[in-house]
N, C-alpha and C. Protein backbone atom coordinates (compact mmCIF):
# COMPACT_ATOMS: atom_id res chain seq x y z
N UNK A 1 113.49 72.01 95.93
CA UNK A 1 113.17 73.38 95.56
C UNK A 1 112.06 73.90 96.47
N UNK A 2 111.97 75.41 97.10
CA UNK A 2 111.12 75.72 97.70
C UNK A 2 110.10 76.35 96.62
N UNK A 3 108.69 76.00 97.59
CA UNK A 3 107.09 76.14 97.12
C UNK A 3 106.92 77.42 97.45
N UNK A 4 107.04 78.50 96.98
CA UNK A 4 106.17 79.21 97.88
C UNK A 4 104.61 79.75 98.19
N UNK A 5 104.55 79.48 99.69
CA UNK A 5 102.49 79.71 99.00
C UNK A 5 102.68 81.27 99.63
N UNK A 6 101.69 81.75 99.05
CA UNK A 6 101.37 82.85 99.31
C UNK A 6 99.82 83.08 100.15
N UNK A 7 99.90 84.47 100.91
CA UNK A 7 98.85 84.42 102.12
C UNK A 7 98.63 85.83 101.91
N UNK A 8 97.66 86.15 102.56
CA UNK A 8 96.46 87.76 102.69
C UNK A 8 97.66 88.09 104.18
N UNK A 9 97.89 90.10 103.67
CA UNK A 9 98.21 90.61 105.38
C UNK A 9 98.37 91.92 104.33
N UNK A 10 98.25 92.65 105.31
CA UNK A 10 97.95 94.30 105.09
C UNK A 10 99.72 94.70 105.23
N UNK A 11 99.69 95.22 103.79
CA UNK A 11 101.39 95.72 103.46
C UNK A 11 101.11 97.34 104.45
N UNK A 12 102.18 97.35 104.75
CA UNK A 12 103.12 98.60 105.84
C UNK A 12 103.14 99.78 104.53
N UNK A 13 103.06 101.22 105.42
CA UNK A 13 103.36 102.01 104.29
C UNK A 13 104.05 101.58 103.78
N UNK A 14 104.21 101.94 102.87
CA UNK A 14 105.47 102.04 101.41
C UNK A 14 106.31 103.29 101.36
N UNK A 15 107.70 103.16 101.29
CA UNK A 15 108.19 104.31 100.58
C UNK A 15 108.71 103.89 99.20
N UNK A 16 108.31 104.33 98.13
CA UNK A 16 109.16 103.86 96.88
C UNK A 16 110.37 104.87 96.82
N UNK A 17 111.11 104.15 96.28
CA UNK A 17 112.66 104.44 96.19
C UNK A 17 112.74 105.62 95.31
N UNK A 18 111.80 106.10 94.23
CA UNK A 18 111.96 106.83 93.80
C UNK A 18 111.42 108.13 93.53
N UNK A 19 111.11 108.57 95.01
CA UNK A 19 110.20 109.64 95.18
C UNK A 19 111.16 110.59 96.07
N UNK A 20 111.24 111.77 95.90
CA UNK A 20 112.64 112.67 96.15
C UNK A 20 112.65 112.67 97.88
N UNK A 21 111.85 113.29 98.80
CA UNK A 21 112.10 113.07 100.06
C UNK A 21 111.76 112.01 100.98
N UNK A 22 111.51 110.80 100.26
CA UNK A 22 111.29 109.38 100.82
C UNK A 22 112.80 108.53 101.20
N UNK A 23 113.38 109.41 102.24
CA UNK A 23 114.91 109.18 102.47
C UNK A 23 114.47 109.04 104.30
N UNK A 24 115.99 107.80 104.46
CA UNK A 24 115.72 107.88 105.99
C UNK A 24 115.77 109.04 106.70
N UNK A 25 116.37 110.49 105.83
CA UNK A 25 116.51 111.52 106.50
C UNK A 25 114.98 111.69 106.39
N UNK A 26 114.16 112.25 105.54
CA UNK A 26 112.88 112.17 105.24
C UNK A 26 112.33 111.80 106.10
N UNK A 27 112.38 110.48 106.44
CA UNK A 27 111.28 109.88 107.36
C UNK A 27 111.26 110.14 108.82
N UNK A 28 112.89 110.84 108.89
CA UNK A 28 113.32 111.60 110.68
C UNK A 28 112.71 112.75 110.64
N UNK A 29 112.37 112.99 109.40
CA UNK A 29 112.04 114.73 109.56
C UNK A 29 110.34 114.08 109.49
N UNK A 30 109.59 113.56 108.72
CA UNK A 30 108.50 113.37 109.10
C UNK A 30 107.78 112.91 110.13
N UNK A 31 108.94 112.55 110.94
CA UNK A 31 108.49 111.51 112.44
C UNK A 31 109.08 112.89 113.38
N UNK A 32 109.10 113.49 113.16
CA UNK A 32 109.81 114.38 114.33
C UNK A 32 108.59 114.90 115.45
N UNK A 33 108.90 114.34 116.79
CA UNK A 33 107.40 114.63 116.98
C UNK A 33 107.74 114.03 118.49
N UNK A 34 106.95 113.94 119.43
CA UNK A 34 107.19 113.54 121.00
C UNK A 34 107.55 112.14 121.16
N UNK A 35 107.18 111.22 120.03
CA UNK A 35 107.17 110.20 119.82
C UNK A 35 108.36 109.47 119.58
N UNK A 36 109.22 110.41 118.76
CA UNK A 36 110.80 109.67 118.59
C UNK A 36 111.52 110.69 119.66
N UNK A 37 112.68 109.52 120.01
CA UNK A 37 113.42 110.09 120.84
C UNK A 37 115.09 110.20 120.56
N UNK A 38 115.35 110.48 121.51
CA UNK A 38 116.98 110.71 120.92
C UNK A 38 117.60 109.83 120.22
N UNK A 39 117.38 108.40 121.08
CA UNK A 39 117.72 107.54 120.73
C UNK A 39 117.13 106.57 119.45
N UNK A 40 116.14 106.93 119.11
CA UNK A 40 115.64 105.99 117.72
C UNK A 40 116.17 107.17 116.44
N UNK A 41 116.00 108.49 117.01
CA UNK A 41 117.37 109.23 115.67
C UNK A 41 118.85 108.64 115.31
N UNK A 42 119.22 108.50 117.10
CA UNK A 42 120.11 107.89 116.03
C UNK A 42 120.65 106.31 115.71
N UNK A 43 119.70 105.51 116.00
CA UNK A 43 119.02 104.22 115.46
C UNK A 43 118.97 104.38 113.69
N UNK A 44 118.39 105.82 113.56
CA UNK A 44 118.51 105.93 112.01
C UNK A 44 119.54 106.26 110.90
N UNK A 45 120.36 107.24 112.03
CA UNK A 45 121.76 107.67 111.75
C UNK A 45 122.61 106.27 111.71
N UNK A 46 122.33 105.84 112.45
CA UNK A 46 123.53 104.31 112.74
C UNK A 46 123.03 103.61 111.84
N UNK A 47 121.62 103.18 111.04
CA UNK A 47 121.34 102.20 109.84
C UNK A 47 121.86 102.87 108.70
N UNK A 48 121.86 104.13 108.94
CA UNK A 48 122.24 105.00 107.59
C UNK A 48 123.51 105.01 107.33
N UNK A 49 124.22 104.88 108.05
CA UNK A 49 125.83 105.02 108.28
C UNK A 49 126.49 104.06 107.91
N UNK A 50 125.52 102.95 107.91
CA UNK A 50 126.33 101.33 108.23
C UNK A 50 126.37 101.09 106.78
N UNK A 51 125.81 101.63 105.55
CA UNK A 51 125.90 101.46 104.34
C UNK A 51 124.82 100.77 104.06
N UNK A 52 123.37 100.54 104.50
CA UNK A 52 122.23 99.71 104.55
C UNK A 52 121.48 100.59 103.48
N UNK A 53 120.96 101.58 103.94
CA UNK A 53 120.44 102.55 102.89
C UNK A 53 120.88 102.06 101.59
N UNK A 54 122.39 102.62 100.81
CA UNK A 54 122.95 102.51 99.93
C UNK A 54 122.69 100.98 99.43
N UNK A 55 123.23 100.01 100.15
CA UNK A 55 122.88 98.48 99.39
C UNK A 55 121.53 98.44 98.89
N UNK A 56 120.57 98.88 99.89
CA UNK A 56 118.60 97.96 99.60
C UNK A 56 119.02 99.61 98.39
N UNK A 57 118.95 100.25 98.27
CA UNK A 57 119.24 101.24 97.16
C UNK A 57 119.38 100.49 95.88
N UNK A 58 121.06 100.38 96.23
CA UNK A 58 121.18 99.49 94.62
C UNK A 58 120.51 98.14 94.17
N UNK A 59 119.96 97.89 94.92
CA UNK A 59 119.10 96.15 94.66
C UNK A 59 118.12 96.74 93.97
N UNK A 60 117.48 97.96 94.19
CA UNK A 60 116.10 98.34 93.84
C UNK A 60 116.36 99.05 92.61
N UNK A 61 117.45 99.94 92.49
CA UNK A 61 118.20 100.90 91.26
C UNK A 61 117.95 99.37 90.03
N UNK A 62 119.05 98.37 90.40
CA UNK A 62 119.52 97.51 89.31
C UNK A 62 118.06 97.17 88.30
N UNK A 63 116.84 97.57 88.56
CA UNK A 63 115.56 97.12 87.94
C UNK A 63 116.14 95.64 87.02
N UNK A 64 116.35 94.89 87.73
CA UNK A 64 116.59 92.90 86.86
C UNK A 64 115.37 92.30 88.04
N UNK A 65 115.54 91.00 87.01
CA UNK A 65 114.41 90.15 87.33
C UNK A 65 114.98 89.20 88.43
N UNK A 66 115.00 88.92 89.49
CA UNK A 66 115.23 87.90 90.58
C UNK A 66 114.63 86.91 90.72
N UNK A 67 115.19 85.76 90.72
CA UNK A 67 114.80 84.27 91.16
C UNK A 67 114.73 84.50 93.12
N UNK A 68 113.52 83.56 93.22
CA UNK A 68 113.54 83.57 94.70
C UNK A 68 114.71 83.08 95.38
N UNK A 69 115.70 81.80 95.15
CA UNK A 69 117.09 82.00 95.41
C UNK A 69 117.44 82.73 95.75
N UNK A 70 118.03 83.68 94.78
CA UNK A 70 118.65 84.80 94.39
C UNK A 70 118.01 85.59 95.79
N UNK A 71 116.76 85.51 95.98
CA UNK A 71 116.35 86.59 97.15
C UNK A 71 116.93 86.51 98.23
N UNK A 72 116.84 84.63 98.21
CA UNK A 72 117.25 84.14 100.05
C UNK A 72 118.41 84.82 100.27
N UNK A 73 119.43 84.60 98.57
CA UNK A 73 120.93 85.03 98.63
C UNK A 73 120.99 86.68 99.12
N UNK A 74 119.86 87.27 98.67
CA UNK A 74 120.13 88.89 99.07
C UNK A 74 120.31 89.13 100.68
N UNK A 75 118.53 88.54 100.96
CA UNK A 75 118.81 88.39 102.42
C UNK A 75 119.70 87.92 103.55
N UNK A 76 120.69 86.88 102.87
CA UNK A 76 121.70 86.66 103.70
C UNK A 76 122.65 87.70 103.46
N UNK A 77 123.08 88.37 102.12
CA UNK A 77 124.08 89.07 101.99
C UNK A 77 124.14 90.55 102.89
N UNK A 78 122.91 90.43 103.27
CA UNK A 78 122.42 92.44 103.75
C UNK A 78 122.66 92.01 105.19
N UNK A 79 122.33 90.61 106.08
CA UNK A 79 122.16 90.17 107.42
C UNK A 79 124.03 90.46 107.52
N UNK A 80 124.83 89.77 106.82
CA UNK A 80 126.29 89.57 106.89
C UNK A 80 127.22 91.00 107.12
N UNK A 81 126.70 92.03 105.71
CA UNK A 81 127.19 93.25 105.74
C UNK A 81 126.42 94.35 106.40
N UNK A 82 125.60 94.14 107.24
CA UNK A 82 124.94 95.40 107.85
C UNK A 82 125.11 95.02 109.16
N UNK A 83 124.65 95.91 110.13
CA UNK A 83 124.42 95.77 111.79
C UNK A 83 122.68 95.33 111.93
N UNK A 84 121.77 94.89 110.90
CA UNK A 84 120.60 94.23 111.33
C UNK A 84 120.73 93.01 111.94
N UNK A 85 119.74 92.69 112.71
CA UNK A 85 119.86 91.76 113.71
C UNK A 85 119.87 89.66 113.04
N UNK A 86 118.57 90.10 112.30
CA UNK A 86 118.16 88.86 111.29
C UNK A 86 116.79 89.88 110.42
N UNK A 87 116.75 88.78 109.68
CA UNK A 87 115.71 89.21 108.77
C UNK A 87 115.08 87.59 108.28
N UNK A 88 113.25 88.25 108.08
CA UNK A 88 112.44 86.99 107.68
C UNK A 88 112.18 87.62 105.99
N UNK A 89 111.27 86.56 105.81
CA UNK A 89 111.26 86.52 104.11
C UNK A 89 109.30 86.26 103.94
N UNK A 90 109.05 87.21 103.32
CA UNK A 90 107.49 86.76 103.54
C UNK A 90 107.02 86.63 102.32
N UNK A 91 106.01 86.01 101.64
CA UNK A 91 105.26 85.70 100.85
C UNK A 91 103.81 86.58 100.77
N UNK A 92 103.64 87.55 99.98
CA UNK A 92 102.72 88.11 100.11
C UNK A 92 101.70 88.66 98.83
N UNK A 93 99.80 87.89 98.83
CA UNK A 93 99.26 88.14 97.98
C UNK A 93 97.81 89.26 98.34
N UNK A 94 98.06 90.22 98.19
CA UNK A 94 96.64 91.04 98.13
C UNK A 94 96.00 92.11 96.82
N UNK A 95 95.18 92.73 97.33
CA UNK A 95 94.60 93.23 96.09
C UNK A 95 95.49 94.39 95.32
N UNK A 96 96.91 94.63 95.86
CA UNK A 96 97.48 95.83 95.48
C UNK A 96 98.95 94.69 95.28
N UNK A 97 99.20 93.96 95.49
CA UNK A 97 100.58 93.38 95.89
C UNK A 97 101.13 91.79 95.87
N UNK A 98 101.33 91.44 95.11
CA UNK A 98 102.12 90.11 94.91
C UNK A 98 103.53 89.77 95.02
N UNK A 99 103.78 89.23 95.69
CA UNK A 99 105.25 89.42 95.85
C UNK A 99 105.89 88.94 97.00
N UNK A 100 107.18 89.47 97.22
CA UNK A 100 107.72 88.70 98.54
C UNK A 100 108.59 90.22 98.84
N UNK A 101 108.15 90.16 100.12
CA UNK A 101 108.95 91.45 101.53
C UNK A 101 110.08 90.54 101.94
N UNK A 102 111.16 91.59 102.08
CA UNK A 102 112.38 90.63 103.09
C UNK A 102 112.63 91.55 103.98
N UNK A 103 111.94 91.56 105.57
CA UNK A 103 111.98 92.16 106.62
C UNK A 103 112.85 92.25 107.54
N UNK A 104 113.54 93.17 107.55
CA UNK A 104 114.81 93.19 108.69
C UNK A 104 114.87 93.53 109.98
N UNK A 105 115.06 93.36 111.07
CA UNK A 105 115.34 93.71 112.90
C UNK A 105 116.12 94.29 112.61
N UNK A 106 116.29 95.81 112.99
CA UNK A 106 117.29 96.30 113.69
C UNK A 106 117.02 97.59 115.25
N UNK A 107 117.59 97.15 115.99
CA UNK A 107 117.08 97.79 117.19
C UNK A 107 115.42 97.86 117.17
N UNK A 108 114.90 99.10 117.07
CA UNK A 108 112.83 99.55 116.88
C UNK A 108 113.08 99.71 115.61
N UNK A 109 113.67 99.25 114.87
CA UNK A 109 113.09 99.66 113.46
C UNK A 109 113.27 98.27 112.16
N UNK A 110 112.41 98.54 111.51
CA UNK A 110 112.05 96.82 111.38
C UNK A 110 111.96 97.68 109.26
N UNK A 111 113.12 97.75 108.74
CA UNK A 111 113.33 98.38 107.23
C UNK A 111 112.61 96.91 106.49
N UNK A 112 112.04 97.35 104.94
CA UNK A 112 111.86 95.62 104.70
C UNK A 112 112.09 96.34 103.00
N UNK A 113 112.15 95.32 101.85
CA UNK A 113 112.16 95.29 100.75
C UNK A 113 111.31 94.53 99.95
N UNK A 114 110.60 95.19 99.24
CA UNK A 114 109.57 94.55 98.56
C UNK A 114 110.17 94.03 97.06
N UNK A 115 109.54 92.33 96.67
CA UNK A 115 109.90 92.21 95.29
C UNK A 115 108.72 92.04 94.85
N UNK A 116 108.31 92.84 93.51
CA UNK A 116 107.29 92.35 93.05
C UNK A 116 107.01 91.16 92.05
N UNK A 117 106.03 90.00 91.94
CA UNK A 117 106.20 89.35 91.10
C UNK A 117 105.90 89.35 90.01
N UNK A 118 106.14 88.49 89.15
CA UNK A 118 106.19 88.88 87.41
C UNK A 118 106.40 87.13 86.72
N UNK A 119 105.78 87.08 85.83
CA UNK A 119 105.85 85.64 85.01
C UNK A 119 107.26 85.43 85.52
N UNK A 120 108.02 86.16 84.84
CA UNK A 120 109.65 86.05 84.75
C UNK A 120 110.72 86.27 86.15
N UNK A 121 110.51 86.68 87.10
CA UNK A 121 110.99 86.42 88.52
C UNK A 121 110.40 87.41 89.38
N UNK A 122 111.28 88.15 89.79
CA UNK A 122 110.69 89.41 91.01
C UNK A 122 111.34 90.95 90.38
N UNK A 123 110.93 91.55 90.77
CA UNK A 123 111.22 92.91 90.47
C UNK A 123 111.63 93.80 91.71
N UNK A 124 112.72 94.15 92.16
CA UNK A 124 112.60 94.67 93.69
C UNK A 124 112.02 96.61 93.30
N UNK A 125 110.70 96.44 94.27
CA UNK A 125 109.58 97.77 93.55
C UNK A 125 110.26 98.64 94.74
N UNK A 126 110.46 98.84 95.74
CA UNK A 126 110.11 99.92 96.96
C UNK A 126 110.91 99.31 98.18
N UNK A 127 111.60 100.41 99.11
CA UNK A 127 112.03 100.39 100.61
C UNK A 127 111.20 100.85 101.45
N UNK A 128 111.08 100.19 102.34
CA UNK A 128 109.95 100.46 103.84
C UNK A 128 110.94 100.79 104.73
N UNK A 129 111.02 101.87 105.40
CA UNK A 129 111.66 102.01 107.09
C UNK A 129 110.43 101.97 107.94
N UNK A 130 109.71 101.36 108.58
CA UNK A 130 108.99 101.27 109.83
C UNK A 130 109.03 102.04 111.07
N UNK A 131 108.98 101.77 111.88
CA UNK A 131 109.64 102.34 113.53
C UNK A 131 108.58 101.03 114.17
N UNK A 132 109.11 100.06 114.55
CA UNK A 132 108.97 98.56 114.94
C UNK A 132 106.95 98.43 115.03
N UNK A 133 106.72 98.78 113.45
CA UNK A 133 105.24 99.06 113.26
C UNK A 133 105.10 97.00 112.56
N UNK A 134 106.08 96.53 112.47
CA UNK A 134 105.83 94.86 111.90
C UNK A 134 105.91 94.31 113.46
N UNK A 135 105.29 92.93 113.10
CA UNK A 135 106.00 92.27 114.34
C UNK A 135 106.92 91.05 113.38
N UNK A 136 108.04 91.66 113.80
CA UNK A 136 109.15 90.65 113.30
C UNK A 136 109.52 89.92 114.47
N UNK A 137 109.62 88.56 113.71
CA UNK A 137 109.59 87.22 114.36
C UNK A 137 111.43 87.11 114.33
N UNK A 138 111.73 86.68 115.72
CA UNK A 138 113.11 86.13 115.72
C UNK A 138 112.92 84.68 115.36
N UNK A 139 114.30 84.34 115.14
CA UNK A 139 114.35 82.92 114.51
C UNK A 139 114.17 81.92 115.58
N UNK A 140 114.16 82.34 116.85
CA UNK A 140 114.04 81.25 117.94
C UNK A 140 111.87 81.04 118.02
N UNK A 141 111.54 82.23 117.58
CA UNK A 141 109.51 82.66 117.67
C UNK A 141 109.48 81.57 116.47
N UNK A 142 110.00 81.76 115.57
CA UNK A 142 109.54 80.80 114.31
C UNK A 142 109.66 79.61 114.57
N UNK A 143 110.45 79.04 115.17
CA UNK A 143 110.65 77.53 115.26
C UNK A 143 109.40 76.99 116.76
N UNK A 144 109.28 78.28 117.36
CA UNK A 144 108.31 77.58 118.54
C UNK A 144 107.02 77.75 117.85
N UNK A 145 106.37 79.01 117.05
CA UNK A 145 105.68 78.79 116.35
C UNK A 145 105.16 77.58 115.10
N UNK A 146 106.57 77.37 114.40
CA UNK A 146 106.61 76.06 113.59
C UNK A 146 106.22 74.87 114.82
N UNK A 147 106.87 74.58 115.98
CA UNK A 147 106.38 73.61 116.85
C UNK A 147 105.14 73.82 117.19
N UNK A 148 104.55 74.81 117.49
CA UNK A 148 102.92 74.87 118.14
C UNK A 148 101.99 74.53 117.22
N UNK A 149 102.45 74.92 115.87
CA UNK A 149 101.51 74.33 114.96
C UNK A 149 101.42 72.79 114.52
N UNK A 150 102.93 72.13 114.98
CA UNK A 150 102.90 70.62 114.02
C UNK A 150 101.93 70.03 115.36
N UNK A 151 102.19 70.76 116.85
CA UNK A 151 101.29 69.72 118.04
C UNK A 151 99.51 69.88 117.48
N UNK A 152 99.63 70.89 117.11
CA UNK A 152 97.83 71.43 117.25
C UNK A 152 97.66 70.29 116.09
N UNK A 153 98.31 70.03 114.95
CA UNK A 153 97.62 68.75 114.08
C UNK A 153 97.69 67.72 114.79
């Protein structure tokens, strides 16, 4: 069975799911600016399209309690049916936030899902769209990272 420990890091805005213009359209219209370009619009159009929106939607709609399992199982299920690249799974404790993020790659934009924790499992609270504001780790960084650390002991 996995342990999970939990660690200090400064959570990414938040959009909660249930605030009326906190939509990927929303966040094109709030980013509209010299900064995005043609191409990360439609980076957003193409996550939006692919049915990604709608799934991390209903995970967050269903308000049930999740076993961390159950999470790994989400995260594989969203990697399988979407065009994201991979996604990591983080463990996260600070003064606003307990819980576990499941962070996704896709092209510059790095979407993640927050669960919050609870005696009784996780609660999935809120959707994040970013614009590649995480540094998400590919699975080849983690394992050289996992190696740099077992040499340094």
């Amino acid at each position: 069975m996995i342990q999970p420990k939990f660690y200090k890091r400064e959570l990414p805005f938040i959009i909660p799911v249930n605030q009326e213009y906190k939509t990927l359209s929303g966040l094109l219209s709030d980013y509209q600016s010299d900064v995005l370009s043609g191409s990360l619009e439609k980076e957003i159009q193409s996550i939006k399209a692919s049915g990604f929106l709608s799934n991390t939607k209903a995970i967050v709609n269903k308000n049930r309690r999740w076993t961390y399992q159950q999470i790994l199982s989400i995260k594989s299920e969203i990697i399988n049916a979407s065009p994201v690249e991979f996604g990591n799974i983080e463990l996260i404790q600070d003064t606003n936030f307990h819980g576990v993020c499941l962070t996704f790659k896709y092209k510059s934009l790095t979407p993640s899902i927050l669960f919050q924790s609870t005696k009784d499992g996780f609660i999935a609270t809120a959707i994040n769209y970013n614009i590649s504001s995480l540094p998400v780790k590919t699975p080849s960084q983690i394992k050289i990272s996992i190696r740099n650390k077992k040499n340094i002991h």
